[in-house]
Protein backbone atom coordinates (compact mmCIF):
# COMPACT_ATOMS: atom_id res chain seq x y z
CA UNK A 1 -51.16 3.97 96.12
CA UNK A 2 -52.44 1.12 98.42
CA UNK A 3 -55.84 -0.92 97.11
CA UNK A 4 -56.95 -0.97 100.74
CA UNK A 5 -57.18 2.69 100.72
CA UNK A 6 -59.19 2.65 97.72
CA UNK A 7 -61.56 0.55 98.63
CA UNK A 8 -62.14 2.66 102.21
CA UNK A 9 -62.48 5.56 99.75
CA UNK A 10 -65.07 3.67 97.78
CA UNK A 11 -67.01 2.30 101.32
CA UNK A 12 -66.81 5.38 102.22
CA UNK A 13 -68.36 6.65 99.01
CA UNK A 14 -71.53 3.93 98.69
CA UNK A 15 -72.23 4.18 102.70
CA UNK A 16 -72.51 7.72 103.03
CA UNK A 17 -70.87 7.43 106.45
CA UNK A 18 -67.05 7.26 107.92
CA UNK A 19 -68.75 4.96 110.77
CA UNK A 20 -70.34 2.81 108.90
CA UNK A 21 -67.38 2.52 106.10
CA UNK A 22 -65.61 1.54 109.36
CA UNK A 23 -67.93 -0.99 110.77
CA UNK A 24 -68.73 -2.50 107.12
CA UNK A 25 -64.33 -2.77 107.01
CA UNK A 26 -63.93 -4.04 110.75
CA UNK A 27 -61.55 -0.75 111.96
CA UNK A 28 -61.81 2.37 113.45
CA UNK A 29 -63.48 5.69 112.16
CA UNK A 30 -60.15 7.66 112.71
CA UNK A 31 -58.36 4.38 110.52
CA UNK A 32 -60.76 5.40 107.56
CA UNK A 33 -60.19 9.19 107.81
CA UNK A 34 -56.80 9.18 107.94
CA UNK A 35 -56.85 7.15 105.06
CA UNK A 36 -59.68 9.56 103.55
CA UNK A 37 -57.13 12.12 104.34
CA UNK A 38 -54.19 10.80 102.95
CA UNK A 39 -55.87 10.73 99.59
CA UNK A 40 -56.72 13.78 99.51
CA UNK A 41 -53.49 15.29 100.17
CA UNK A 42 -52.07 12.88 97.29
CA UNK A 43 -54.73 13.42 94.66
CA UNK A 44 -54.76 17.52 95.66
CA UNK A 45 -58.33 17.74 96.39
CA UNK A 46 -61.40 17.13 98.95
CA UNK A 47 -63.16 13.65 98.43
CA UNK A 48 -65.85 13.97 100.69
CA UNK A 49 -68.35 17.02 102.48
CA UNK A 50 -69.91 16.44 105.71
CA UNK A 51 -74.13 16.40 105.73
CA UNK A 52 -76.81 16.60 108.36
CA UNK A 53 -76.21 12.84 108.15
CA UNK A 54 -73.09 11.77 107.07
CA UNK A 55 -70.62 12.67 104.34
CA UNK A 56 -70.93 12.98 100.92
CA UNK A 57 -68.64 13.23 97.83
CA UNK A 58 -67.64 16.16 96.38
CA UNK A 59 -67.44 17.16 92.66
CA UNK A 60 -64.50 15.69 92.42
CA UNK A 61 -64.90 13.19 94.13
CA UNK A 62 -68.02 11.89 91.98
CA UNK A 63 -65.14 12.13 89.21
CA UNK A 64 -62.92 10.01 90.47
CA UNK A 65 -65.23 7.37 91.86
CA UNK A 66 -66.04 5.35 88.81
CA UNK A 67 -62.16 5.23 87.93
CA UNK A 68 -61.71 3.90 91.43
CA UNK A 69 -63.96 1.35 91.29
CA UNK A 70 -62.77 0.32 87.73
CA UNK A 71 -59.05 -0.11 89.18
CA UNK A 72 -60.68 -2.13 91.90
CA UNK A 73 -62.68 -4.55 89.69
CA UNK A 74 -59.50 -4.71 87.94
CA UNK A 75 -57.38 -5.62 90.86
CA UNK A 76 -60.15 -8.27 91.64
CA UNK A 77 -59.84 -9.85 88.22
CA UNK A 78 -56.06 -10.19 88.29
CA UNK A 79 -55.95 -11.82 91.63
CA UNK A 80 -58.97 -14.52 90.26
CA UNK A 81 -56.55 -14.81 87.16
CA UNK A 82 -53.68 -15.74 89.18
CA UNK A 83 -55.39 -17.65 91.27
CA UNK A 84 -56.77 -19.73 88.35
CA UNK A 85 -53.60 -20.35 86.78
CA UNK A 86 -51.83 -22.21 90.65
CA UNK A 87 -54.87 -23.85 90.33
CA UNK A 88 -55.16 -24.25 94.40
CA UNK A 89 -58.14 -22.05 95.59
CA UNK A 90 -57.26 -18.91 97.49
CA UNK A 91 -57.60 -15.79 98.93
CA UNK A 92 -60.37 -13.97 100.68
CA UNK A 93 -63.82 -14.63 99.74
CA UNK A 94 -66.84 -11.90 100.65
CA UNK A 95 -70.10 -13.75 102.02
CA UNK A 96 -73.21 -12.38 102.93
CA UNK A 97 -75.65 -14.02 105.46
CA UNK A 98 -79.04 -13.13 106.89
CA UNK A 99 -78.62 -13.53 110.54
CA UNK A 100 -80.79 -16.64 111.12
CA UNK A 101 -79.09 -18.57 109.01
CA UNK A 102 -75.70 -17.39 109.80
CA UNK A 103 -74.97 -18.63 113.54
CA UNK A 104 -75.80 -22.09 112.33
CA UNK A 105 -73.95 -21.98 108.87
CA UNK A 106 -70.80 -20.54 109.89
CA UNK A 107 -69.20 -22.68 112.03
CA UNK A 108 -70.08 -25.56 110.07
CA UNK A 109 -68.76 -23.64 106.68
CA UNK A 110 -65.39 -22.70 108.53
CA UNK A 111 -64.78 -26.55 109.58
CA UNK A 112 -65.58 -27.98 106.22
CA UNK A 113 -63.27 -24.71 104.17
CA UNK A 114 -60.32 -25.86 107.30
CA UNK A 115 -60.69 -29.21 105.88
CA UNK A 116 -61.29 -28.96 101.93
CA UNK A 117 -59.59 -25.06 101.05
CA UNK A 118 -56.84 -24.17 103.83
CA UNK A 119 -55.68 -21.25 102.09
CA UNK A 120 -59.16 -19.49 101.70
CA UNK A 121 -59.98 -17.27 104.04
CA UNK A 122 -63.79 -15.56 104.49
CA UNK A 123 -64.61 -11.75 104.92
CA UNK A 124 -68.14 -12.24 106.84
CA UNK A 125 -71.38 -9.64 106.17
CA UNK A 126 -74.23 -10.53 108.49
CA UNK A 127 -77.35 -8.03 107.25
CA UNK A 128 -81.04 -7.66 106.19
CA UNK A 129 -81.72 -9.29 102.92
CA UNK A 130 -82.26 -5.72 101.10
CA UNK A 131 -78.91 -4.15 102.56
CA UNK A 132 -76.88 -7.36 101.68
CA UNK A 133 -78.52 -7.34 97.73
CA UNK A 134 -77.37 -3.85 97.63
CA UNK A 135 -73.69 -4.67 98.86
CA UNK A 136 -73.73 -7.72 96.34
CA UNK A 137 -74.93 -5.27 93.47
CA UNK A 138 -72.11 -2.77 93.88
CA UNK A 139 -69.14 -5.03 94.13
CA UNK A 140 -68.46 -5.87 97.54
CA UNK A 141 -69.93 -9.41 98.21
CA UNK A 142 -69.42 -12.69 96.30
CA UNK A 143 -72.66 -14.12 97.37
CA UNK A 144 -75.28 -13.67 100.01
CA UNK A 145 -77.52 -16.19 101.48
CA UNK A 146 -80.86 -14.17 102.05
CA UNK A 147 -84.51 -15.03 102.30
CA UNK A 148 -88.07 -14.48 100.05
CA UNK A 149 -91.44 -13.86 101.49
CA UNK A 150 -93.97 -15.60 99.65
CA UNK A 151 -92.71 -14.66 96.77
CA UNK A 152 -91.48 -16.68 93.87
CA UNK A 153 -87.25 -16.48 93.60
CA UNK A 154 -85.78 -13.92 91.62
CA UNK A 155 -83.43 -14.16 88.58
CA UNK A 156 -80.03 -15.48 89.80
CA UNK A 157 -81.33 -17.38 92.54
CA UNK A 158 -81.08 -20.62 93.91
CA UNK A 159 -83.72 -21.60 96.29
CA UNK A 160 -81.69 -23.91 99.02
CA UNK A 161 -84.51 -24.88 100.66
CA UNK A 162 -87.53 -23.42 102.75
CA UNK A 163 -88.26 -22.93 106.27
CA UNK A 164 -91.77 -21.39 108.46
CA UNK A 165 -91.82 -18.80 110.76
CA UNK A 166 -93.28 -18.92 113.91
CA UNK A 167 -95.25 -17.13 116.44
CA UNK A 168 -92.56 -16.63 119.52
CA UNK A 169 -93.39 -15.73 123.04
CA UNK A 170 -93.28 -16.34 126.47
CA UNK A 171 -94.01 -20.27 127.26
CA UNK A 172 -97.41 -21.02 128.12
CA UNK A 173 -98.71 -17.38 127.58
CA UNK A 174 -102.76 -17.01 128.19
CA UNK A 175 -103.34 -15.24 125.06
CA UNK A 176 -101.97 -17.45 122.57
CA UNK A 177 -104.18 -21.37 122.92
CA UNK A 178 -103.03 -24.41 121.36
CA UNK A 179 -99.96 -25.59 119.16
CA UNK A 180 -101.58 -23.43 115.48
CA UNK A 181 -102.00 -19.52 115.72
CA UNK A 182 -104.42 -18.33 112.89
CA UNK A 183 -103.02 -15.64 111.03
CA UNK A 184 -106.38 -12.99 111.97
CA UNK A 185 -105.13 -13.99 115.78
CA UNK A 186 -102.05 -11.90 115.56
CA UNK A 187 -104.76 -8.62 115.49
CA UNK A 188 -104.54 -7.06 118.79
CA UNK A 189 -100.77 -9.11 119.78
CA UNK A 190 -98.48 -6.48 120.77
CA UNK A 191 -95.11 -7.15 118.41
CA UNK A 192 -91.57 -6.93 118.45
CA UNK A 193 -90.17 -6.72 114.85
CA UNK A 194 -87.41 -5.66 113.01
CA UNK A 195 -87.47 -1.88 111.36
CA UNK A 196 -88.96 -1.30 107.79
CA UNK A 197 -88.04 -1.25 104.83
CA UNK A 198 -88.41 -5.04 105.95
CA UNK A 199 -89.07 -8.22 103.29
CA UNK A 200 -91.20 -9.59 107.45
CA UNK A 201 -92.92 -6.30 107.78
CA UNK A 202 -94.25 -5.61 103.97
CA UNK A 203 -95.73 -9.43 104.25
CA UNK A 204 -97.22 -8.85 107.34
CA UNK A 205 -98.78 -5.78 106.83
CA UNK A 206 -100.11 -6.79 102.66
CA UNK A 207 -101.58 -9.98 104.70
CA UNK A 208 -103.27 -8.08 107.89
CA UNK A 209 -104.61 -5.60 105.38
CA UNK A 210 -106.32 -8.48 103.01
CA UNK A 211 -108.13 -9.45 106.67
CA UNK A 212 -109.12 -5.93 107.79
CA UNK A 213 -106.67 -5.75 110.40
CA UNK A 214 -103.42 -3.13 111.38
CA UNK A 215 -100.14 -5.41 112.65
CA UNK A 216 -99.81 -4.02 116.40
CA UNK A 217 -95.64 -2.79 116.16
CA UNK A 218 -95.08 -1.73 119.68
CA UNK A 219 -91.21 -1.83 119.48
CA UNK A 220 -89.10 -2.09 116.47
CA UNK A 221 -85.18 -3.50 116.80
CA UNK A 222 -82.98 -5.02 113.87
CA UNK A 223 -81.37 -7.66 116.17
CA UNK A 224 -82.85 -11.14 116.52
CA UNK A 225 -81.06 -12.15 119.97
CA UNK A 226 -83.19 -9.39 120.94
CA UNK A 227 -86.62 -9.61 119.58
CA UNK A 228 -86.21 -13.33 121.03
CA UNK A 229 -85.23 -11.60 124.68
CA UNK A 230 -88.18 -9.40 124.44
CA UNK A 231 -90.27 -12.28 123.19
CA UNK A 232 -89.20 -14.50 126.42
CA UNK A 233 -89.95 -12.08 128.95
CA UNK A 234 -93.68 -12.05 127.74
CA UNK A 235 -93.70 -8.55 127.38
CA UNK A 236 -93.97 -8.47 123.43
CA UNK A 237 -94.31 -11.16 120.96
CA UNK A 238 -92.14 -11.79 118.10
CA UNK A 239 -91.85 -13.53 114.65
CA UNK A 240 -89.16 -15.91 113.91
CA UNK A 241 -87.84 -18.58 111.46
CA UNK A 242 -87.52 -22.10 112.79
CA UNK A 243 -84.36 -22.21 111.88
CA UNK A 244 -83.43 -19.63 114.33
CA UNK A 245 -84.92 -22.06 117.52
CA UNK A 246 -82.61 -23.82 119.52
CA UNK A 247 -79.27 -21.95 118.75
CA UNK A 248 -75.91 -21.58 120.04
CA UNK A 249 -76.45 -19.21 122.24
CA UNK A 250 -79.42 -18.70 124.80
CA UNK A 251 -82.29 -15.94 125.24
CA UNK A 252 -84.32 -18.22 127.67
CA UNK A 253 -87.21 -20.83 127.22
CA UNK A 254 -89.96 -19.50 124.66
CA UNK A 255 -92.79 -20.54 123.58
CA UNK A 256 -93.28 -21.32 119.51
CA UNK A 257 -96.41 -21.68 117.81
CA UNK A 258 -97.11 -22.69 113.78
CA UNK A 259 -98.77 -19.93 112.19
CA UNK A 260 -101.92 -21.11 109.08
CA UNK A 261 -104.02 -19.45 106.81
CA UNK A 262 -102.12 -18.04 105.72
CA UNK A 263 -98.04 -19.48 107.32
CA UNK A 264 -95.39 -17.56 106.73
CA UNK A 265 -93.21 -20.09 104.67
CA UNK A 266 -89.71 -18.06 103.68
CA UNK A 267 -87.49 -19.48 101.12
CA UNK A 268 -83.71 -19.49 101.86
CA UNK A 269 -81.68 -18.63 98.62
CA UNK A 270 -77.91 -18.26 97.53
CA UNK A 271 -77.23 -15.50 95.10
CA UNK A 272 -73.72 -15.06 93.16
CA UNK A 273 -72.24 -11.45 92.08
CA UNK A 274 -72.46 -10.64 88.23
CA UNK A 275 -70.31 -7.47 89.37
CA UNK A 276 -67.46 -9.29 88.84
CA UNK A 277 -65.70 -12.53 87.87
CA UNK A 278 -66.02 -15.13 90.92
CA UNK A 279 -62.47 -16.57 91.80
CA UNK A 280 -61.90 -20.17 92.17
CA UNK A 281 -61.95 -19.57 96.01
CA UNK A 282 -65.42 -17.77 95.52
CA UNK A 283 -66.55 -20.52 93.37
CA UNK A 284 -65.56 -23.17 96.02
CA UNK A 285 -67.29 -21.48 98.97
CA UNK A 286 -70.51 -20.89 97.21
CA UNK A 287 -70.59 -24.59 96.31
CA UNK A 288 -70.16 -25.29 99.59
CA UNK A 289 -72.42 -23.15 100.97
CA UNK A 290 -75.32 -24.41 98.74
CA UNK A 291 -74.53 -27.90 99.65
CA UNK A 292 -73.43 -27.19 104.10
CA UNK A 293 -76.97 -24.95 103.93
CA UNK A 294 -79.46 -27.03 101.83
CA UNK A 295 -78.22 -29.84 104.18
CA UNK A 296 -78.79 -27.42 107.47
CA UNK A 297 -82.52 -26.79 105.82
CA UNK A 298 -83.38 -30.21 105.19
CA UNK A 299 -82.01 -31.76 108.54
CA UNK A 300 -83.54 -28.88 110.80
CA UNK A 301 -83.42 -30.10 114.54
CA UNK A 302 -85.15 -27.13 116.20
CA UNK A 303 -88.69 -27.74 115.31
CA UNK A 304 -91.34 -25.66 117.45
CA UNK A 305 -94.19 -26.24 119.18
CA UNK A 306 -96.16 -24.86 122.26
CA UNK A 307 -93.71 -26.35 124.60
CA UNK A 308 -90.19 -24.56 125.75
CA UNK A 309 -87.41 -24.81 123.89
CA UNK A 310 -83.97 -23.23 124.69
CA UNK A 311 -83.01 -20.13 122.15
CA UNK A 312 -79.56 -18.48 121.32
CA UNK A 313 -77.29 -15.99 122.33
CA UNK A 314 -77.49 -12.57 122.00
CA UNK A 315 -75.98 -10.57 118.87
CA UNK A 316 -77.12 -11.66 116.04
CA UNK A 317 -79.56 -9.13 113.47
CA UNK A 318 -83.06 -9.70 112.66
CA UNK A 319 -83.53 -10.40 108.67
């Protein structure tokens, strides 16, 4: 019985969805039911019913499931015991970014692991903050690097650093005067924002509401390239961390403006799995990541203002 199988099965299981099982394991959908298939003809029974939106398991397969997950965690802890013993870290490490972190965090965190850990190799999740905590729950990230609103951090996490989110549009835009947007201006904006459940839209809307005022949503997309296209063109404004300014890739010249009383300060924070033991490899990569991102957060060369800046390529997910 092959482990990769198993852990499509159990993708398959927590997703709900042969597509997305695919997506989430970078292959095909016909890949994952043949291997769905294949199972079933092994173990004698069906796994998995189709629903109005998806598949889910059968009886029997909500008895097997927890025995399949046990051999995984098993399999995990065996490699990271092996591992320990060469004592040179390696093997494939599961990492979790929000996407404006991630275009400016990975290539530097592939350079530095080419450098210090040849032999480890990452398996890369970029995702909202709520979707990536629930992958990191059940097993199937190491770590994520995700963001707070205005929130104190939660247990488990270290706070790398904090960044602001600003007010992005089209440069020079007659509604929006001077370099500081108060946070009552944003009534009557029309906004581009990613889709709730949100960590962006609940802050928005709990602030708005505290000044007597309904956040205008007049498109919703959970992709930041294009919130920042949408943004550009003038049509729509969006909301953005200043991280995210000045990428690697370009949507066009925008204009950014500082958002008081209240900003919208987000705190960027790197969480470790308790699911299961973290390999050497794991533990390697998340202390590079804490040092490669607190260093990115401190040493941030996009900084906004009212003035154009250039903005990044399209493809990456709002968080």
């Amino acid at each position: 019985m092959q482990l990769k199988r198993l852990e499509l099965f159990a993708l398959v299981a927590e997703l709900g969805s042969l597509s997305k099982a695919a997506a989430a394991a970078d292959t095909t959908q016909p890949h994952v039911s043949r291997q769905i298939a294949r199972l079933e003809a092994q173990w004698g029974d069906r796994l998995f019913e189709r629903t109005g939106r998806g598949v889910a398991l059968t009886d029997f397969g909500r008895r097997v499931e927890p025995e399949v997950r046990l051999l995984l965690a098993q399999a995990r802890q065996l490699a990271a015991a092996v591992e320990n013993v060469s004592g040179v870290p390696s093997g494939t490490v599961d990492l979790g970014v929000v996407p404006s972190v991630a275009s400016r965090l990975l290539p530097r965190l592939l350079r530095d692991l080419r450098e210090k850990a040849p032999r480890v190799r990452l398996r890369f999740t970029e995702d909202f903050t709520g979707t990536l905590e629930e992958r990191l729950a059940s097993g199937h990230l190491d770590m994520v690097v995700m963001n707070r609103y205005g929130e104190a951090p939660r247990t488990g996490e270290d706070v790398l650093g904090f960044v602001d989110t600003l007010l992005i549009g089209r440069p020079n835009d007659p509604r929006v005067k001077g370099q500081v947007v108060q946070f009552r201006q944003l009534a009557g904006l029309p906004l581009v924002l990613p889709p709730m459940p949100n960590g962006l839209r609940t802050f928005l809307d709990r602030q708005a509401r505290q000044y007597g005022f309904k956040i205008q949503v007049e498109l919703e997309v959970n992709n930041l390239a294009t919130m920042m296209n949408v943004a550009a063109s003038g049509e729509a404004f969006t909301l953005a961390p200043e991280i995210a300014l000045g990428g690697p890739a370009s949507a066009g010249p925008v204009g950014a403006w500082r958002l008081r009383n209240p900003g919208i300060r987000r705190s960027i924070s790197l969480k470790l799995s308790t699911h299961h033991p973290l390999s050497s490899a794991a533990r390697l990569v998340a202390l590079r990541v804490r040092a490669l991102t607190s260093e990115l957060l401190s040493n941030r060369s996009a900084r906004a203002s009212a003035t154009s800046v250039e903005q990044g390529r399209a493809g990456a997910k709002a968080d």
